[in-house]
PDB file of N, CA and C in Angstrom:
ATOM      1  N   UNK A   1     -79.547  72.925 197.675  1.00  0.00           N
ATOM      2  CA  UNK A   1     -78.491  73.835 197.302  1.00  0.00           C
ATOM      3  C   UNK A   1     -79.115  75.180 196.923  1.00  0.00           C
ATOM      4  N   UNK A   2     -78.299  76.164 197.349  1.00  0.00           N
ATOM      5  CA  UNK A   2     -79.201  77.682 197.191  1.00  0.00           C
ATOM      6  C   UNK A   2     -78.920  77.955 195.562  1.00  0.00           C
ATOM      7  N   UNK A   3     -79.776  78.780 194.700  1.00  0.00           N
ATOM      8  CA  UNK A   3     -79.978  78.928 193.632  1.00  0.00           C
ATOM      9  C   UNK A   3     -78.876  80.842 193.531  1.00  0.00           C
ATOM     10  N   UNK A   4     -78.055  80.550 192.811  1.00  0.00           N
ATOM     11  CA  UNK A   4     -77.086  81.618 192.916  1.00  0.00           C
ATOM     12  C   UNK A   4     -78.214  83.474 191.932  1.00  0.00           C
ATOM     13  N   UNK A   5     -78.434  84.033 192.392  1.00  0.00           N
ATOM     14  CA  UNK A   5     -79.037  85.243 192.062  1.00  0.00           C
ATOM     15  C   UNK A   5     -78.134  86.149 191.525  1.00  0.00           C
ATOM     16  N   UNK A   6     -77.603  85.839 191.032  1.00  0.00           N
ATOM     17  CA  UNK A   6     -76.754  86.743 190.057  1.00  0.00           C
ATOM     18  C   UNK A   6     -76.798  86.739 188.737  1.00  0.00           C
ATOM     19  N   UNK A   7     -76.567  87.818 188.154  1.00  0.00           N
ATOM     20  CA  UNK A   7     -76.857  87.893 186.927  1.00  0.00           C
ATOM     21  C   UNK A   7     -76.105  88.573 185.898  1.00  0.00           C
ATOM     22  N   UNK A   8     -76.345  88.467 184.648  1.00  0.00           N
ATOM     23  CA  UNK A   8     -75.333  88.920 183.815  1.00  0.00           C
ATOM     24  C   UNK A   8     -76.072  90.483 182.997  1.00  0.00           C
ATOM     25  N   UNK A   9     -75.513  91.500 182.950  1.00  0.00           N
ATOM     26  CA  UNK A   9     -75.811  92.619 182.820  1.00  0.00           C
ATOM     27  C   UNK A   9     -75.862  93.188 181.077  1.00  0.00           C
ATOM     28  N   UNK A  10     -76.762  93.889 180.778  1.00  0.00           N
ATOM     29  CA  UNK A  10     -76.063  94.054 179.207  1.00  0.00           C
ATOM     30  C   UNK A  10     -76.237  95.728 179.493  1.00  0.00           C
ATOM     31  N   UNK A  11     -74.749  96.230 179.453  1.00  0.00           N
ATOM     32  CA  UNK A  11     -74.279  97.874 179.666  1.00  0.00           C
ATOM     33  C   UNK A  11     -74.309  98.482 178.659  1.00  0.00           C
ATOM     34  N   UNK A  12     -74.170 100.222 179.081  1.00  0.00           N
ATOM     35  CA  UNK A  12     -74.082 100.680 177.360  1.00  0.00           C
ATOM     36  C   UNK A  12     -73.169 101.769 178.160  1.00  0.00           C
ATOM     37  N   UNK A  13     -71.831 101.861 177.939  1.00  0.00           N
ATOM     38  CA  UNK A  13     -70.930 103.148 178.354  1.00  0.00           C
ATOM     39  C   UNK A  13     -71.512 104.181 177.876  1.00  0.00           C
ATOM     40  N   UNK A  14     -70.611 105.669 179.205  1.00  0.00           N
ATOM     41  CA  UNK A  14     -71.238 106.545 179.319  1.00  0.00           C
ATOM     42  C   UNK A  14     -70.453 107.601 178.540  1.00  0.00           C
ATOM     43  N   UNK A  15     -69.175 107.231 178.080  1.00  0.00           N
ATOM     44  CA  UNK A  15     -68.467 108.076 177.831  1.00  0.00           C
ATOM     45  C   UNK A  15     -68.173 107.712 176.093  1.00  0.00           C
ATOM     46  N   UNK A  16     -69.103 106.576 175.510  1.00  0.00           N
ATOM     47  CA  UNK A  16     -68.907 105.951 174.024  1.00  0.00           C
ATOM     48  C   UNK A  16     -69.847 105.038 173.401  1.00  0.00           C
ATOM     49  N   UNK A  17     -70.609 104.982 172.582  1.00  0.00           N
ATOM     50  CA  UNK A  17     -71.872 104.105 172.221  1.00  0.00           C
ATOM     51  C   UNK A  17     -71.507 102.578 172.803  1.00  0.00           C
ATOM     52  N   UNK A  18     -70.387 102.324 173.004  1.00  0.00           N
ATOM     53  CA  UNK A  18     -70.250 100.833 173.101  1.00  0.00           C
ATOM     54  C   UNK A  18     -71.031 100.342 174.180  1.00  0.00           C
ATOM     55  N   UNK A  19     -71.626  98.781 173.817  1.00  0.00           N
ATOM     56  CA  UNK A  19     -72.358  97.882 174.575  1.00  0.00           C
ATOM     57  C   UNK A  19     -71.127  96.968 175.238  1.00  0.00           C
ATOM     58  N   UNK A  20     -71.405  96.222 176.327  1.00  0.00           N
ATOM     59  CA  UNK A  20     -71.062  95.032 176.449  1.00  0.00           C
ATOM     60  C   UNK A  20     -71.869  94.396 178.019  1.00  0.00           C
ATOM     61  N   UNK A  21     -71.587  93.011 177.970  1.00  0.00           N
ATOM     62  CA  UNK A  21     -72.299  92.508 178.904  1.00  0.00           C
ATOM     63  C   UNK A  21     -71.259  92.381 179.956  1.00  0.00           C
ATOM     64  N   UNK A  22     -71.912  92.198 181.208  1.00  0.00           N
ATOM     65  CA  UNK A  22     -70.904  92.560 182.726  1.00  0.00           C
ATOM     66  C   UNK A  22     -71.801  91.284 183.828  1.00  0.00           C
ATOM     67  N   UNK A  23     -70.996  90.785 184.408  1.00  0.00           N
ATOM     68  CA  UNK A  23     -71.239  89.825 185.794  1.00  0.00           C
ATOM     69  C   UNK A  23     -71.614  91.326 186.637  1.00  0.00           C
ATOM     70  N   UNK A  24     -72.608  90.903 187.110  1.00  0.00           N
ATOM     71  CA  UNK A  24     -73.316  92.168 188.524  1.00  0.00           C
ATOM     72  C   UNK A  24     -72.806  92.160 189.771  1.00  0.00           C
ATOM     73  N   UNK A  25     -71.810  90.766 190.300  1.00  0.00           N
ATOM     74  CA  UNK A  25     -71.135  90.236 191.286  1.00  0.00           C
ATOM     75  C   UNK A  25     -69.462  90.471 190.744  1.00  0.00           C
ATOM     76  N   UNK A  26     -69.083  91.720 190.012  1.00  0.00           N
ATOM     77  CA  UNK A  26     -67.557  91.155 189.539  1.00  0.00           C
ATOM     78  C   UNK A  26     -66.826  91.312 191.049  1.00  0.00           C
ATOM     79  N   UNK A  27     -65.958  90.892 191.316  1.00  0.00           N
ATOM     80  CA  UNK A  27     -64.560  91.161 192.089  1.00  0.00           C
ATOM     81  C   UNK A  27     -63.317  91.806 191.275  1.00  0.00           C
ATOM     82  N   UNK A  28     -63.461  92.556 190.296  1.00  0.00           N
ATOM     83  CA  UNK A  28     -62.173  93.376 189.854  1.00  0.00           C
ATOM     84  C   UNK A  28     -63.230  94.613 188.974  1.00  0.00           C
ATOM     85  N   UNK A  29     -62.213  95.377 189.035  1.00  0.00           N
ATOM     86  CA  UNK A  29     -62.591  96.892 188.337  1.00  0.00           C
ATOM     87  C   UNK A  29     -63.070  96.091 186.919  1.00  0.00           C
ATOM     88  N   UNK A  30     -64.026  96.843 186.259  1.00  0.00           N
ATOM     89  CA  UNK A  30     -64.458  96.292 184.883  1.00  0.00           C
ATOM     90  C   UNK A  30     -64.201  98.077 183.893  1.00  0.00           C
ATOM     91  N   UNK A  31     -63.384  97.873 183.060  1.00  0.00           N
ATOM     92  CA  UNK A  31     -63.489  98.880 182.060  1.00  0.00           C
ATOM     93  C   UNK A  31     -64.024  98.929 180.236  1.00  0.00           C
ATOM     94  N   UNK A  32     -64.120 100.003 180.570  1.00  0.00           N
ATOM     95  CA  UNK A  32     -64.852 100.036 178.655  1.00  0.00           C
ATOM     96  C   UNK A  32     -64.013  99.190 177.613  1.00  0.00           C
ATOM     97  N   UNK A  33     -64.252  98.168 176.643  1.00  0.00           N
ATOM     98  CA  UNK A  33     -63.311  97.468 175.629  1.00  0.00           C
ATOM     99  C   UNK A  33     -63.250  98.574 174.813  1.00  0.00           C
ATOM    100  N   UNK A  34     -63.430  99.931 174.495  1.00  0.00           N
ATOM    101  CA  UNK A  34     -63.179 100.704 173.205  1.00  0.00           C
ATOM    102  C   UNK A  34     -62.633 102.032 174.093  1.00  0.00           C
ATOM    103  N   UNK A  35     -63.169 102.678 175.162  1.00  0.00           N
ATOM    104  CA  UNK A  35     -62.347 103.717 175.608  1.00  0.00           C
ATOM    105  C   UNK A  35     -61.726 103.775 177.336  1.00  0.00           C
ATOM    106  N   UNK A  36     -61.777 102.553 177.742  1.00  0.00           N
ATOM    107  CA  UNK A  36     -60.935 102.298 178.856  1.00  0.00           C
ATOM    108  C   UNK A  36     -61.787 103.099 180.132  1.00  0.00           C
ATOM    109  N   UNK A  37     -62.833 103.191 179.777  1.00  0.00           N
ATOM    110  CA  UNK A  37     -64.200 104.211 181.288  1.00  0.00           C
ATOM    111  C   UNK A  37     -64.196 102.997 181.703  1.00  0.00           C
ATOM    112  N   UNK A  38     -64.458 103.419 183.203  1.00  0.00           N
ATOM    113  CA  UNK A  38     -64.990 102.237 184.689  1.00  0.00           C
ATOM    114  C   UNK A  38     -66.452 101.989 184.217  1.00  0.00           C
ATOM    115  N   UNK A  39     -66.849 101.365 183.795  1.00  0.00           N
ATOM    116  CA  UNK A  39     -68.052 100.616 183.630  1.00  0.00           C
ATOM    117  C   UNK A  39     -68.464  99.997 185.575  1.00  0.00           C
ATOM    118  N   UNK A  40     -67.782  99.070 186.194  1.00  0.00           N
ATOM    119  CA  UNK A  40     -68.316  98.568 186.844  1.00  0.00           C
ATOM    120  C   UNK A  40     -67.112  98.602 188.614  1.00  0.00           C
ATOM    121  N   UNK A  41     -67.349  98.718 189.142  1.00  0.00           N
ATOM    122  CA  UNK A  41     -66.692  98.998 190.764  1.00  0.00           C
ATOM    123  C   UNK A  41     -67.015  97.641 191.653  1.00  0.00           C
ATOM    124  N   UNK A  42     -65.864  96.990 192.171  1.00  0.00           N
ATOM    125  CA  UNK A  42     -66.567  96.045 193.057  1.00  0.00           C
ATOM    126  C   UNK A  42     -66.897  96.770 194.306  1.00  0.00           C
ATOM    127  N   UNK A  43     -67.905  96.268 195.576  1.00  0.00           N
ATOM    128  CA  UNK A  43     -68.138  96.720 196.198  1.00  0.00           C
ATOM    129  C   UNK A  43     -67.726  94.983 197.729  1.00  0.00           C
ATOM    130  N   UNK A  44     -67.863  93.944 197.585  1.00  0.00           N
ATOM    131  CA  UNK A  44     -68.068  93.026 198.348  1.00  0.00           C
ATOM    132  C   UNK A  44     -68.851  92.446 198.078  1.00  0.00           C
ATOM    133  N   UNK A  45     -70.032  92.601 197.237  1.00  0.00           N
ATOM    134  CA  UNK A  45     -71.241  91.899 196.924  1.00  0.00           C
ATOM    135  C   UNK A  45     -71.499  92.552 195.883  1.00  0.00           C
ATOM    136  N   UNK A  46     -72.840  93.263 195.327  1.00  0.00           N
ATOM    137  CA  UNK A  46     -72.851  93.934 193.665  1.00  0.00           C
ATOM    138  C   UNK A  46     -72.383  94.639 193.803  1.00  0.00           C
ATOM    139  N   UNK A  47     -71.602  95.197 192.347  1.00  0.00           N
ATOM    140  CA  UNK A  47     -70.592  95.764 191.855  1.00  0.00           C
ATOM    141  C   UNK A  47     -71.814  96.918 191.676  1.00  0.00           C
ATOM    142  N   UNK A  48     -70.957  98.586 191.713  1.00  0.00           N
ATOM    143  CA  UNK A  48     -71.386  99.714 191.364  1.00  0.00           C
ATOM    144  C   UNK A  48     -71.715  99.693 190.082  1.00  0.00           C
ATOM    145  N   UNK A  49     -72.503  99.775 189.151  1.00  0.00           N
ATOM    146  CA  UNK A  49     -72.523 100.063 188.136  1.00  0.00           C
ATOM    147  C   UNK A  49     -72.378 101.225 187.432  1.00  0.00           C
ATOM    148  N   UNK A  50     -71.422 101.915 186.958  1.00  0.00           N
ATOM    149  CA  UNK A  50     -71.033 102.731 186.411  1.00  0.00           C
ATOM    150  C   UNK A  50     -71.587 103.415 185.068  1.00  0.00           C
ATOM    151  N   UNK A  51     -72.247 102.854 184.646  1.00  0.00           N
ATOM    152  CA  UNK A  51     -72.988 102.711 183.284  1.00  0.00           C
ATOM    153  C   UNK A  51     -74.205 102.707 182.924  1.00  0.00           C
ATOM    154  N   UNK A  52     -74.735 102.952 181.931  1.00  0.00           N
ATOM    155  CA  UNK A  52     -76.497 102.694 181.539  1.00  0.00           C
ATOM    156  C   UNK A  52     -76.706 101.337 181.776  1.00  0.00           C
ATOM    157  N   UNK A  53     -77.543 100.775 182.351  1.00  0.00           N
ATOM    158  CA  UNK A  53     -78.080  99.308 182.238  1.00  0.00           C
ATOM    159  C   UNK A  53     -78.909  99.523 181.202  1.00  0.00           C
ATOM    160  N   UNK A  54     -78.885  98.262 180.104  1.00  0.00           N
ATOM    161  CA  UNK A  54     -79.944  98.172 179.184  1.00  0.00           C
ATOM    162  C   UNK A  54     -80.484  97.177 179.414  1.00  0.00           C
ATOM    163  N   UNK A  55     -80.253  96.068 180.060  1.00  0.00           N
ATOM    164  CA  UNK A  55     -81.115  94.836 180.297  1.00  0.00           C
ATOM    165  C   UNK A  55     -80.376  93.923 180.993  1.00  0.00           C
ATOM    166  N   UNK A  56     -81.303  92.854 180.994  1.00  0.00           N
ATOM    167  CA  UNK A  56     -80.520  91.752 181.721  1.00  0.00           C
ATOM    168  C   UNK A  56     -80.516  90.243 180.984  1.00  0.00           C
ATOM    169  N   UNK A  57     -79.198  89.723 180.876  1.00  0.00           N
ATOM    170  CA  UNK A  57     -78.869  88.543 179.723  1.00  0.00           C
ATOM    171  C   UNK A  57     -79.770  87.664 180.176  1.00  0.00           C
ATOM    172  N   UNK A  58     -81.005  86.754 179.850  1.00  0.00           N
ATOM    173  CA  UNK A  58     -81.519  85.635 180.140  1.00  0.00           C
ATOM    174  C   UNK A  58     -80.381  83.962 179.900  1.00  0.00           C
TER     175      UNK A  58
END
């Protein structure tokens, strides 16, 4: 069975200090929980990231 390569993102919006973590594969628009900015864009496969990447969730 293939080992799924996706990963979980930890963001920092561009438009407000807030953090949160993001799927790198989403299928729907992802927005800021405190000021409603596009954090993340699907594309068909990884999502645009809209945002600072600060790391990646182990």
């Amino acid at each position: 069975m293939p080992k799924d390569r996706a990963r979980f993102l930890r963001v920092k919006c561009k438009d407000c200090p807030n953090e949160q973590i993001v799927f790198e594969r989403a299928a729907s628009v992802v927005a800021c929980q405190v000021c409603g900015a596009v954090i993340l864009e699907p594309t068909g496969g990884k999502a645009l990231v809209r945002a600072e990447v600060i790391g990646v969730v182990e």
